[in-house]
C-alpha atoms as a PDB file:
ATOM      1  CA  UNK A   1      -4.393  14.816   3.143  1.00  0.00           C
ATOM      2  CA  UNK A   2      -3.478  17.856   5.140  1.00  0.00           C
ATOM      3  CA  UNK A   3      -1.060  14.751   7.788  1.00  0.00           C
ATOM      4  CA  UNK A   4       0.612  13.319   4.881  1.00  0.00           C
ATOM      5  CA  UNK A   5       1.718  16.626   3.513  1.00  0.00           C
ATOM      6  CA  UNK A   6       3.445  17.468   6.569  1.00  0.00           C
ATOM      7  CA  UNK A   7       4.845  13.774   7.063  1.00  0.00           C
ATOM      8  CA  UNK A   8       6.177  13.074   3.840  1.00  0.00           C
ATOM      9  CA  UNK A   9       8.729  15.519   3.140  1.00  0.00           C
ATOM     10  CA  UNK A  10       9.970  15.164   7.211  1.00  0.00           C
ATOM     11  CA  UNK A  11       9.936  11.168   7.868  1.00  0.00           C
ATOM     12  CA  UNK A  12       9.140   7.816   6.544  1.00  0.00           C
ATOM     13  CA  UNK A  13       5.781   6.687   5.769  1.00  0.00           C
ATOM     14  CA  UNK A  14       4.264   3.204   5.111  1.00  0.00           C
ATOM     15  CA  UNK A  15       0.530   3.233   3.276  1.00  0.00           C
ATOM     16  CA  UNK A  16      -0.927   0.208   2.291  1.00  0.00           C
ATOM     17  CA  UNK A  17      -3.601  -0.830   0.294  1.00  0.00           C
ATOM     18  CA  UNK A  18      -5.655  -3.929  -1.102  1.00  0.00           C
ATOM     19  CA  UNK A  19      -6.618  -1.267  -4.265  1.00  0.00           C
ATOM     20  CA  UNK A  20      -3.893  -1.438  -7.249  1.00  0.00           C
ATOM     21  CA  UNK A  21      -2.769   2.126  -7.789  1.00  0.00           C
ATOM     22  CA  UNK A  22      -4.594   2.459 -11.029  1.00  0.00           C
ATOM     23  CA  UNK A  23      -7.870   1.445  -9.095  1.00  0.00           C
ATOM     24  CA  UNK A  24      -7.155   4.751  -7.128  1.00  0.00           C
ATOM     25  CA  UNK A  25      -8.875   7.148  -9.592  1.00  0.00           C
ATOM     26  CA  UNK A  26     -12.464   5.011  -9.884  1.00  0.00           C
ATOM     27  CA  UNK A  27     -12.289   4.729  -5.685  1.00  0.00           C
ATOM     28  CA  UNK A  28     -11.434   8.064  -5.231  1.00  0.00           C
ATOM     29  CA  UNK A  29     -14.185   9.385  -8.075  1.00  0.00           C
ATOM     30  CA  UNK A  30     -12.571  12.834  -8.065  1.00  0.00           C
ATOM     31  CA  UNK A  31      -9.665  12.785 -10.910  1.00  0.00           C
ATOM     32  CA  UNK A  32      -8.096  16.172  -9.013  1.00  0.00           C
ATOM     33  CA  UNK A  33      -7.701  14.430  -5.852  1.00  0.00           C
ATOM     34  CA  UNK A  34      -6.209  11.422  -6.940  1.00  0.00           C
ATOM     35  CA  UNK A  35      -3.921  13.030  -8.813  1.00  0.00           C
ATOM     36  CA  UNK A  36      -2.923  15.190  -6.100  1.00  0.00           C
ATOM     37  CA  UNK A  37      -2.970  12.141  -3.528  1.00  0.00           C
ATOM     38  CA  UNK A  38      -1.399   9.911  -5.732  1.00  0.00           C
ATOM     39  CA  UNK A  39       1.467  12.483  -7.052  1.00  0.00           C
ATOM     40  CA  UNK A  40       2.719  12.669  -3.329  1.00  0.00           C
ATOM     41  CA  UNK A  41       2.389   9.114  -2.732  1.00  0.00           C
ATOM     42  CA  UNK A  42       4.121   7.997  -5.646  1.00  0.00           C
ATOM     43  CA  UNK A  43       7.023  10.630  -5.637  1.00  0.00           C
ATOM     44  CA  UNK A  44       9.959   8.964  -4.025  1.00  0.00           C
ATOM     45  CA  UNK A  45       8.558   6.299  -3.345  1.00  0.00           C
ATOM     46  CA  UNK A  46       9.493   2.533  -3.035  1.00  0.00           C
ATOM     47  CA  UNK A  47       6.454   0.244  -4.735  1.00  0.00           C
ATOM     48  CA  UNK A  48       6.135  -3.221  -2.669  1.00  0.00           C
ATOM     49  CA  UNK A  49       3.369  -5.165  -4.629  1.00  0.00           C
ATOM     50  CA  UNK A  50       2.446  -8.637  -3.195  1.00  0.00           C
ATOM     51  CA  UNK A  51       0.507 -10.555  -5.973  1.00  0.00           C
ATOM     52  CA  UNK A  52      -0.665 -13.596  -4.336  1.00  0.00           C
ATOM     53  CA  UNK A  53      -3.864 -15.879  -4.528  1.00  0.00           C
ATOM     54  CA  UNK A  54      -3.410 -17.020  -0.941  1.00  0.00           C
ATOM     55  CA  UNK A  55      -4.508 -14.586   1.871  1.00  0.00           C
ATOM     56  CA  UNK A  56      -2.195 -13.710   4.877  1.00  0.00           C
ATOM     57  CA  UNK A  57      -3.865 -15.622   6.875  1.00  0.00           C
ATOM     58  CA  UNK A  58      -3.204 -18.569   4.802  1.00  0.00           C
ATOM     59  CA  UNK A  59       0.545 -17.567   4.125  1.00  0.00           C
ATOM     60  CA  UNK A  60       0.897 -16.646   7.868  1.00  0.00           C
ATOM     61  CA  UNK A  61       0.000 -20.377   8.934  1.00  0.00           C
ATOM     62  CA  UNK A  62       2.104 -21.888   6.530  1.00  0.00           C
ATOM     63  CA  UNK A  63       5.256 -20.435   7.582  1.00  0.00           C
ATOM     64  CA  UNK A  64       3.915 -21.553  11.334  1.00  0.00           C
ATOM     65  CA  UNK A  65       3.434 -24.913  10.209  1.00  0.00           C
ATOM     66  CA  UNK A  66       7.030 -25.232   8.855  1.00  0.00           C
ATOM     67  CA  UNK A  67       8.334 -23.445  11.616  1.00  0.00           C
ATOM     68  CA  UNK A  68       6.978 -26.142  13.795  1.00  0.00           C
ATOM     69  CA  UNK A  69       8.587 -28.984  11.932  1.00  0.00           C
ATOM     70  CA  UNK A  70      11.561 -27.443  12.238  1.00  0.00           C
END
């Protein structure tokens, strides 16, 4: 916690995660620290969410393939 304090006020930061942000609080299983770990994360932040049935690998291979053909 202590590394992305001093990070996220000073430069970018990219944190990824295969837990949905409201999954964060059950994970976490303290309600403080979430909060407090999810209040910096979320505050000016940009949300990417990739909803997908397919894994990256899967994805990854497809865009080879048709790269290929190409």
């Amino acid at each position: 916690m202590y590394v992305f304090i001093r990070c996220s006020n000073n430069s970018s930061t990219i944190i990824t995660s295969q837990l949905a942000i409201k999954e964060w609080h059950s994970y976490i299983h303290s309600p403080t620290v979430a909060d407090a770990i999810l209040d910096r994360i979320v505050h000016n932040s940009y949300k990417i969410e990739i909803v997908s049935d397919d894994s990256m690998r899967k994805i990854n291979s497809k865009l080879k393939n048709q790269t290929k053909k190409d």
